[in-house]
PDB file of N, CA and C in Angstrom:
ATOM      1  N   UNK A   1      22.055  41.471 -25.191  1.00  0.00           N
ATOM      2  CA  UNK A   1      20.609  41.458 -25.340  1.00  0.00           C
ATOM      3  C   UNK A   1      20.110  42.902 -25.358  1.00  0.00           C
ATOM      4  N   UNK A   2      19.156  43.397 -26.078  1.00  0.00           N
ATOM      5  CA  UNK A   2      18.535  44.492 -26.361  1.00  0.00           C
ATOM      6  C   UNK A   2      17.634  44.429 -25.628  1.00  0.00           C
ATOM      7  N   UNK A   3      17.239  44.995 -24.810  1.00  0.00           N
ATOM      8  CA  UNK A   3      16.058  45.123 -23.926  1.00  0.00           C
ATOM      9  C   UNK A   3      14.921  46.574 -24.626  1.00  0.00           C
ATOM     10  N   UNK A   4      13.716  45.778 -25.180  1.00  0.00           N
ATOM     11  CA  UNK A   4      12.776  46.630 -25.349  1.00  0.00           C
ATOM     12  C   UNK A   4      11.629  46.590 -24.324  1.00  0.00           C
ATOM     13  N   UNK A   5      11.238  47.813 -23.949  1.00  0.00           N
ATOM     14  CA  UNK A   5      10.127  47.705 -22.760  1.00  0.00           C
ATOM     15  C   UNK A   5       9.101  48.333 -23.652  1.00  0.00           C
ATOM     16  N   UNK A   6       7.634  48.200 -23.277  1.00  0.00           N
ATOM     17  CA  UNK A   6       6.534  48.872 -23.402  1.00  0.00           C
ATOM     18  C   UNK A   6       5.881  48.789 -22.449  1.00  0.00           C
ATOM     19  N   UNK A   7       5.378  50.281 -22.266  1.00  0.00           N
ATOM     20  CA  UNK A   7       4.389  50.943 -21.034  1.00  0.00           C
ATOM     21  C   UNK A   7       3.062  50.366 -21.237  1.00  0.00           C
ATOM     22  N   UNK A   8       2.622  49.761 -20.234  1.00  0.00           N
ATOM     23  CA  UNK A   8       1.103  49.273 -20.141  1.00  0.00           C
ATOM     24  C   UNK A   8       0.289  50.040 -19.120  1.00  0.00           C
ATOM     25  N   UNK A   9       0.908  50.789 -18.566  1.00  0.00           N
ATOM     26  CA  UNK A   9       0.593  51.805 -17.725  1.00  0.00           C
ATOM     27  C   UNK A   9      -0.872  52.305 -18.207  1.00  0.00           C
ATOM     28  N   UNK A  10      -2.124  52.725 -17.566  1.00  0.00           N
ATOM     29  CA  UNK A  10      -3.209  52.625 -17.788  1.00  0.00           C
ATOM     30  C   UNK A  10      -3.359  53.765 -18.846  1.00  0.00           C
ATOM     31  N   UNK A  11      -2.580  55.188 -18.767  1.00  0.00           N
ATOM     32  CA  UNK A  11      -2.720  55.527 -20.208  1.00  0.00           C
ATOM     33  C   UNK A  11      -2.409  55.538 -21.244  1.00  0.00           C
ATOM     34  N   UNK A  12      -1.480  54.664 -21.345  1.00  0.00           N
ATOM     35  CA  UNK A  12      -0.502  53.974 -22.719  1.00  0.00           C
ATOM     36  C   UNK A  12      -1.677  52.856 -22.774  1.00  0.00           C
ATOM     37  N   UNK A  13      -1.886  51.955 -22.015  1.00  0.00           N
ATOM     38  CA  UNK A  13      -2.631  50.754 -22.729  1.00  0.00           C
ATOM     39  C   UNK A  13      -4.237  51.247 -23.419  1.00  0.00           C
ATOM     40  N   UNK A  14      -4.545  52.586 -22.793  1.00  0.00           N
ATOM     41  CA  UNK A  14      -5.716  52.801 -23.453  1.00  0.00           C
ATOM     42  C   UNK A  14      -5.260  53.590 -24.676  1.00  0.00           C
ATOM     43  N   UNK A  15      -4.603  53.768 -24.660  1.00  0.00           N
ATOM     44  CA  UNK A  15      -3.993  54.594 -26.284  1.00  0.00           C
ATOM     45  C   UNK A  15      -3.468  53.750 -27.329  1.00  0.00           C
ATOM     46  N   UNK A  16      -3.392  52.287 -26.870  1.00  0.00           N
ATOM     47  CA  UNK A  16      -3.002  51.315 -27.558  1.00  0.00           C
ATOM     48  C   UNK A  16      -1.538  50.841 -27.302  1.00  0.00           C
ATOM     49  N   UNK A  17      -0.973  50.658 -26.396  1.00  0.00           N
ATOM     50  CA  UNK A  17       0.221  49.654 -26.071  1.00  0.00           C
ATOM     51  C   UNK A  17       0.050  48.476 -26.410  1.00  0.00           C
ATOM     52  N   UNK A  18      -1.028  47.788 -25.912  1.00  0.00           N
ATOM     53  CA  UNK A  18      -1.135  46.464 -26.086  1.00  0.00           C
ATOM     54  C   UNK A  18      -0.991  45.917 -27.697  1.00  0.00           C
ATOM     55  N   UNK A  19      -1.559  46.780 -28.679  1.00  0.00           N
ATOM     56  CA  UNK A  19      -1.213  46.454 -29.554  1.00  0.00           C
ATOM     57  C   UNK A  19       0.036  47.027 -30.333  1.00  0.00           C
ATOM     58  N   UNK A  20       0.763  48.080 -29.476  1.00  0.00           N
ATOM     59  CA  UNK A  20       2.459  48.085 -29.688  1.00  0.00           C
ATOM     60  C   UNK A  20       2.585  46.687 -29.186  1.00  0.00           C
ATOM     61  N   UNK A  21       2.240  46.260 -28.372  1.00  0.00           N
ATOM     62  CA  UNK A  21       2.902  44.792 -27.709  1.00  0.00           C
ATOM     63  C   UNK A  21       3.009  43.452 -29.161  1.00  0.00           C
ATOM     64  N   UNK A  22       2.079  43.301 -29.532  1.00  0.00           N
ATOM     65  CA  UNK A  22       1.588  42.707 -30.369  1.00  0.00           C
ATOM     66  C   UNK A  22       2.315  42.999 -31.895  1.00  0.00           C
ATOM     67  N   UNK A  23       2.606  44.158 -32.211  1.00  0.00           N
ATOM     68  CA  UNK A  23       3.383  45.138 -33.222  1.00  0.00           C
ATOM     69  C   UNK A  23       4.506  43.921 -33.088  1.00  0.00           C
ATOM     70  N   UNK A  24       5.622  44.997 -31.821  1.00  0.00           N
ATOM     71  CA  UNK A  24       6.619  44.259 -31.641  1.00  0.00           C
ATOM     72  C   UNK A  24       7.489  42.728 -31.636  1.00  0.00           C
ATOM     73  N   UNK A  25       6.224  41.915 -30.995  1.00  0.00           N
ATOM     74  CA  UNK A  25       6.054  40.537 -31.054  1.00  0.00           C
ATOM     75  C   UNK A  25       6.167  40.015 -32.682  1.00  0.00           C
ATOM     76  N   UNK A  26       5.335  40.528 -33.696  1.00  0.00           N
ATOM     77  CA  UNK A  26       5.555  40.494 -34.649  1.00  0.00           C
ATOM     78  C   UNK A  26       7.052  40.756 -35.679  1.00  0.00           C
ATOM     79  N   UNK A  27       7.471  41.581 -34.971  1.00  0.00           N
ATOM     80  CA  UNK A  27       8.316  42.497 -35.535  1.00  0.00           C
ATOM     81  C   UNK A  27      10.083  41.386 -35.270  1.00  0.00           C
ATOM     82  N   UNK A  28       9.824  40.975 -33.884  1.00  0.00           N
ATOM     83  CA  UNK A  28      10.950  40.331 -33.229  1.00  0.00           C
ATOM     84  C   UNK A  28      10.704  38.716 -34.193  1.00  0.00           C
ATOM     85  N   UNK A  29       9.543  38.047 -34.367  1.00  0.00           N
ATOM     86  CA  UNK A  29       9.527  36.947 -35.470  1.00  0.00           C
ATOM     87  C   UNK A  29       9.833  37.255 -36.686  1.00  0.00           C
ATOM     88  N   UNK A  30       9.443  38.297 -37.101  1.00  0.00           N
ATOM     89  CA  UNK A  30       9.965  38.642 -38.716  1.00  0.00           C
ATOM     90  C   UNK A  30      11.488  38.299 -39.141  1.00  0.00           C
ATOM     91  N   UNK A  31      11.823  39.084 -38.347  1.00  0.00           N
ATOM     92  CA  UNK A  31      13.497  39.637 -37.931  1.00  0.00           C
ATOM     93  C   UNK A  31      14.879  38.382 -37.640  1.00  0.00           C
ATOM     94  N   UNK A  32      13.589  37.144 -36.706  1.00  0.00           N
ATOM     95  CA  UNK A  32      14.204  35.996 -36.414  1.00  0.00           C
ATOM     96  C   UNK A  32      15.096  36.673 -35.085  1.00  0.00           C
ATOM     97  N   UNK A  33      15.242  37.613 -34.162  1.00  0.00           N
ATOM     98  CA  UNK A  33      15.639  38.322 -32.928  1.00  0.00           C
ATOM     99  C   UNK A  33      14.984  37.890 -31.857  1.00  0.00           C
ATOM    100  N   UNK A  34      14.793  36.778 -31.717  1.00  0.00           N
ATOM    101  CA  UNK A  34      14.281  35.478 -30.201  1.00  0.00           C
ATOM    102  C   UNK A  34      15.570  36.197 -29.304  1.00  0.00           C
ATOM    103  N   UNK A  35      16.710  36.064 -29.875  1.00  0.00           N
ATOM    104  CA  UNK A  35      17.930  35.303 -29.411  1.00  0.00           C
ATOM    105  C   UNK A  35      18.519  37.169 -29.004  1.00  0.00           C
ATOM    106  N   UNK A  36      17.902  37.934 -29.529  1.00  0.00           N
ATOM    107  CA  UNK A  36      18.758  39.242 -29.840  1.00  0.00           C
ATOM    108  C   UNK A  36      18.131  39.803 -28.562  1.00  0.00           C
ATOM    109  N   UNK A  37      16.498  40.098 -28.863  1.00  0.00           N
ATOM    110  CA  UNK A  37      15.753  41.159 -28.343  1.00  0.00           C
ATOM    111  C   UNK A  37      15.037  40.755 -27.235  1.00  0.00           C
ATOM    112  N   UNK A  38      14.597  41.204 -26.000  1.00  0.00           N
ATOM    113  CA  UNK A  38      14.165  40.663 -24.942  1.00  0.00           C
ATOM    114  C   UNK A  38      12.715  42.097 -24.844  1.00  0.00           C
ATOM    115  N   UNK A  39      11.594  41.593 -25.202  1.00  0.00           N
ATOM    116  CA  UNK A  39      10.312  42.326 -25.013  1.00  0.00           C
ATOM    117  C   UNK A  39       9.898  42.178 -23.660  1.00  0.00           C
ATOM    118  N   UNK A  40       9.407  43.386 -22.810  1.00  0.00           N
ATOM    119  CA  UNK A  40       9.142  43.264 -21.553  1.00  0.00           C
ATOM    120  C   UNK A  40       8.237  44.600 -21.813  1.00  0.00           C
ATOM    121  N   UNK A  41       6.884  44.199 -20.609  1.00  0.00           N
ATOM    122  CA  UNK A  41       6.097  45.444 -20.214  1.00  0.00           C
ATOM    123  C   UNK A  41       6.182  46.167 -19.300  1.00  0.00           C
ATOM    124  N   UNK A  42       6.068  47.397 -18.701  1.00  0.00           N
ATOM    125  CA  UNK A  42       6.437  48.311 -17.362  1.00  0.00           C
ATOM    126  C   UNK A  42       5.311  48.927 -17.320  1.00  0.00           C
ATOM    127  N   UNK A  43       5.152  49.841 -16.555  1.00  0.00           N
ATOM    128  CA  UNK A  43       4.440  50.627 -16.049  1.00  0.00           C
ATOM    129  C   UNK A  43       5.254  51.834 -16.137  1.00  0.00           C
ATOM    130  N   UNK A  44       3.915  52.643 -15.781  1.00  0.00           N
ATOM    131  CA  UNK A  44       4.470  54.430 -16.316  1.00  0.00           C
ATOM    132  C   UNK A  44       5.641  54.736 -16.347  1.00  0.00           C
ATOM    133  N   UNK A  45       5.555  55.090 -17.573  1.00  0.00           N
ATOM    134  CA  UNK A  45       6.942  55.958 -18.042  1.00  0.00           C
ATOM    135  C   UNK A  45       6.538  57.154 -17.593  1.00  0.00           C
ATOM    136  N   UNK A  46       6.366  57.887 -17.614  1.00  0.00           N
ATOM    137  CA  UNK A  46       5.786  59.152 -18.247  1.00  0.00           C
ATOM    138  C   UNK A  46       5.863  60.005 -19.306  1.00  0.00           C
ATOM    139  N   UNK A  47       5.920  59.008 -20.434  1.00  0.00           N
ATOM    140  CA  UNK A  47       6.077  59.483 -21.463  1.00  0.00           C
ATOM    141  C   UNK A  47       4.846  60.261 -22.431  1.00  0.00           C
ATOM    142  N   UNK A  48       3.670  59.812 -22.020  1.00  0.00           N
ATOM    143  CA  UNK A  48       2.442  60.059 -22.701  1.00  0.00           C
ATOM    144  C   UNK A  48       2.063  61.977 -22.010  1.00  0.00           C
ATOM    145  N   UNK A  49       2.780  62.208 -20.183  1.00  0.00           N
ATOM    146  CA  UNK A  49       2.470  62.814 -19.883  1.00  0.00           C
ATOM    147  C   UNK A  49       3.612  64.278 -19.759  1.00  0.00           C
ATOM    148  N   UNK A  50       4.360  63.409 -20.914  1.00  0.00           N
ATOM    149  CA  UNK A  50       5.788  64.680 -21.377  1.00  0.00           C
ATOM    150  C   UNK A  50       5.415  65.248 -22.533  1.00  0.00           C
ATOM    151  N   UNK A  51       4.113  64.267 -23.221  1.00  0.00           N
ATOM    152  CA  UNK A  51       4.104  64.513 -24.353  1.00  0.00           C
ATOM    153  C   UNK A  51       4.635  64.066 -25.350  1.00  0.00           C
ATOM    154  N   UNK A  52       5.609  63.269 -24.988  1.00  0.00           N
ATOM    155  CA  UNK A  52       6.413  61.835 -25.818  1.00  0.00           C
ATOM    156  C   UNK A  52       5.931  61.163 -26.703  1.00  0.00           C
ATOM    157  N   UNK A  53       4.568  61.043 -26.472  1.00  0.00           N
ATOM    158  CA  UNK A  53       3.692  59.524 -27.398  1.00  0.00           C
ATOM    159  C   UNK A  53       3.671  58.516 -25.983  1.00  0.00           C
ATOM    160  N   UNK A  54       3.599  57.260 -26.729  1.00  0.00           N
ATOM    161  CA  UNK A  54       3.195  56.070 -25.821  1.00  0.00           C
ATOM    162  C   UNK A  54       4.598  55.795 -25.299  1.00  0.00           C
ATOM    163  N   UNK A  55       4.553  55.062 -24.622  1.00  0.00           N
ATOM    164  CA  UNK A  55       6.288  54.914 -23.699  1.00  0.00           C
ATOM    165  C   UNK A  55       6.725  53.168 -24.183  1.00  0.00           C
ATOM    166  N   UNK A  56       7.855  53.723 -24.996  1.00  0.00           N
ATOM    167  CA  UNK A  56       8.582  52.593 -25.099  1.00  0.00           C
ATOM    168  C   UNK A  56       9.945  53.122 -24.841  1.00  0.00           C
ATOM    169  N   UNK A  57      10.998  51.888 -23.915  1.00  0.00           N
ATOM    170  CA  UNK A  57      11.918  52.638 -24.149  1.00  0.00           C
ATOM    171  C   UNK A  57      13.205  51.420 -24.127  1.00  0.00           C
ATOM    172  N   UNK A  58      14.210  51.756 -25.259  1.00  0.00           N
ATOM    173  CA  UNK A  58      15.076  50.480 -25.152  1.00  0.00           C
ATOM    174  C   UNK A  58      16.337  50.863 -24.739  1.00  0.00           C
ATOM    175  N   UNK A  59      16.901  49.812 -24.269  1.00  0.00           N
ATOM    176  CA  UNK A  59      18.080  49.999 -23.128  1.00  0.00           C
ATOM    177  C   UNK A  59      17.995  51.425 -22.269  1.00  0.00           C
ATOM    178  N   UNK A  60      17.049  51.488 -21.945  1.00  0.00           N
ATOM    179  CA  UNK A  60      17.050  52.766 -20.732  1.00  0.00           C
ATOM    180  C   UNK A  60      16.870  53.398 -21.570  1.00  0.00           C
ATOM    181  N   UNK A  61      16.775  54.023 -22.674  1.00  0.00           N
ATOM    182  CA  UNK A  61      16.542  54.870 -23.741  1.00  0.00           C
ATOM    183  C   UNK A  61      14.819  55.496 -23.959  1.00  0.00           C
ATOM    184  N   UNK A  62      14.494  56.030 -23.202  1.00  0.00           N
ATOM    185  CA  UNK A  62      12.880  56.693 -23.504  1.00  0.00           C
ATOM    186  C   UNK A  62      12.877  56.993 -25.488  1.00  0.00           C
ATOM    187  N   UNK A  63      11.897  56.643 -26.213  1.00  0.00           N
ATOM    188  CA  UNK A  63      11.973  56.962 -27.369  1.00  0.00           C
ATOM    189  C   UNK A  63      10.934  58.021 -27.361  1.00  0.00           C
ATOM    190  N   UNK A  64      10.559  58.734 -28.482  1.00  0.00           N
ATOM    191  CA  UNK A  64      10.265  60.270 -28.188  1.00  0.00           C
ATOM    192  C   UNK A  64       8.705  60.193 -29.305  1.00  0.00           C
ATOM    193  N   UNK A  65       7.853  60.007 -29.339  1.00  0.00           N
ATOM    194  CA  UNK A  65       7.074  60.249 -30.717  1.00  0.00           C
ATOM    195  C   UNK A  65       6.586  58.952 -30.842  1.00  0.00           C
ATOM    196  N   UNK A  66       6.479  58.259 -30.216  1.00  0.00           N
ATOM    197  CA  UNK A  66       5.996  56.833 -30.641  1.00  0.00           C
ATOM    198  C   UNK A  66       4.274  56.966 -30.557  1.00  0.00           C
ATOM    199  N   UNK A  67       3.727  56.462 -31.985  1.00  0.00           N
ATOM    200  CA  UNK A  67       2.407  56.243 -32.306  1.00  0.00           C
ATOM    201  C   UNK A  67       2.216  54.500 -32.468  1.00  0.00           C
ATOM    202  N   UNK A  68       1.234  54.367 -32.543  1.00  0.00           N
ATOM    203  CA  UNK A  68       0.367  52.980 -33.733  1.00  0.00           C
ATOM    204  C   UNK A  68       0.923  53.243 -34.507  1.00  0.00           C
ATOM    205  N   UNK A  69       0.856  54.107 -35.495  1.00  0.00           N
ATOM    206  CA  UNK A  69       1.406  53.883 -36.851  1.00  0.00           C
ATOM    207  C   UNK A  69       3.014  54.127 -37.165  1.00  0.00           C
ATOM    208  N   UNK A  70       3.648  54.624 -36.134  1.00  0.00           N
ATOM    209  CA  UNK A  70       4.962  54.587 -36.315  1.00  0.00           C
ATOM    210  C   UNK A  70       6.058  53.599 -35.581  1.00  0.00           C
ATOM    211  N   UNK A  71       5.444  52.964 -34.643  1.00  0.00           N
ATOM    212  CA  UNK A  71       6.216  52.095 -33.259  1.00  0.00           C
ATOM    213  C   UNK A  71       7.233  51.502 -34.158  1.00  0.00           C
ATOM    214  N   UNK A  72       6.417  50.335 -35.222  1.00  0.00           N
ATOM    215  CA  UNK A  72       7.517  49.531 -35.765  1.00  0.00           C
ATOM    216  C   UNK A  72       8.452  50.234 -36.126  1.00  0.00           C
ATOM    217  N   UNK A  73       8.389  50.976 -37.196  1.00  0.00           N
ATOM    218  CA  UNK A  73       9.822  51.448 -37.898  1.00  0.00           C
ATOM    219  C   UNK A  73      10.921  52.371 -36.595  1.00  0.00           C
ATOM    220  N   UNK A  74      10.074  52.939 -35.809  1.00  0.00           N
ATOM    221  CA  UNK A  74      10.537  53.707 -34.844  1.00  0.00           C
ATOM    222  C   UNK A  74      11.530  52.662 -33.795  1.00  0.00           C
ATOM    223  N   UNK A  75      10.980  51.333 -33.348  1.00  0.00           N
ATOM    224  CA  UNK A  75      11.531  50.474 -32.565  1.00  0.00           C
ATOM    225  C   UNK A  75      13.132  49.767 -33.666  1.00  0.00           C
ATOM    226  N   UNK A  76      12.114  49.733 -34.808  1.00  0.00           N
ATOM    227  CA  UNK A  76      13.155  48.755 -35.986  1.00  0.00           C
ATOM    228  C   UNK A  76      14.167  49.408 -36.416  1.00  0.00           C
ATOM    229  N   UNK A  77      14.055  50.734 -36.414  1.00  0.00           N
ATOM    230  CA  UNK A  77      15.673  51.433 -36.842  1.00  0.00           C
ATOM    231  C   UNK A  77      16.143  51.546 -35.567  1.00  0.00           C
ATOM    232  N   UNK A  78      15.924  51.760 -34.596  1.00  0.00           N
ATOM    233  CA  UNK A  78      17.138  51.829 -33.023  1.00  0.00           C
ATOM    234  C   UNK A  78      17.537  49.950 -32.759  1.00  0.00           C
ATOM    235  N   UNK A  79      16.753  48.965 -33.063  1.00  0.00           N
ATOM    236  CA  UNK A  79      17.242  48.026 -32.180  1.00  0.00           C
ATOM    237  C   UNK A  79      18.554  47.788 -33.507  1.00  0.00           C
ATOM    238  N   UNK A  80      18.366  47.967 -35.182  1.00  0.00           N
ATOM    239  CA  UNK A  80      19.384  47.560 -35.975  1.00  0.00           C
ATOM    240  C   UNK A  80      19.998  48.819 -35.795  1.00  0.00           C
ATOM    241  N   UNK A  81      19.893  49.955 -34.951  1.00  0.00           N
ATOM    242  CA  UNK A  81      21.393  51.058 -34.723  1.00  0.00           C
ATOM    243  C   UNK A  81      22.189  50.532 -34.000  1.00  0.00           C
ATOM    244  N   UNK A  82      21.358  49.551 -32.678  1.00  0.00           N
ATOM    245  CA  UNK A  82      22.247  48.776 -32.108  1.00  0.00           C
ATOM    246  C   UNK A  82      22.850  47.703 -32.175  1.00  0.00           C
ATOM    247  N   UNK A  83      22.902  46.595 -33.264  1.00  0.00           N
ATOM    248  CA  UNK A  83      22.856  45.967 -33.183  1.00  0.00           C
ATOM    249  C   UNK A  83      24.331  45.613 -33.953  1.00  0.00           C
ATOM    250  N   UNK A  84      24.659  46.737 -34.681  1.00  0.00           N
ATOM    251  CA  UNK A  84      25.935  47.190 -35.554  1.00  0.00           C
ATOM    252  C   UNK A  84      26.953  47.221 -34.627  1.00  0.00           C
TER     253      UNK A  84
END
């Protein structure tokens, strides 16, 4: 199982997590990955305050640059790097 987290942490959700949440959700039906990917929310990363972007991070993996407009492709090429 691929474990993807997203930060809901109060300054990720005002920067828009929730609708990374929503992104993702989408992203895991497209894909047909019920069975693959396991979506979960956390609290502070501190990724927003490294300068990272919003905090998502899969299998323990902090991802680096994550926007709104980039999450999907950003989430969608690491979970199919792993998935090989």
């Amino acid at each position: 199982m691929i474990n993807v987290e997203i930060c809901i942490g109060s300054a990720c959700y005002v920067k828009g997590s929730s609708r990374i949440v929503e992104i993702m959700k989408q992203m895991v039906a497209d894909h047909h990955w019920e069975d693959r990917v396991s979506l979960k929310g956390a609290f502070c990363m501190k990724a927003c305050q490294a300068g990272m972007g919003l905090g998502v991070r899969i299998n323990g993996e902090l991802l680096d640059g994550v926007t709104l407009e980039n999450a999907r492709s950003l989430v969608e090429a690491k979970v199919q790097e792993l998935m090989v």
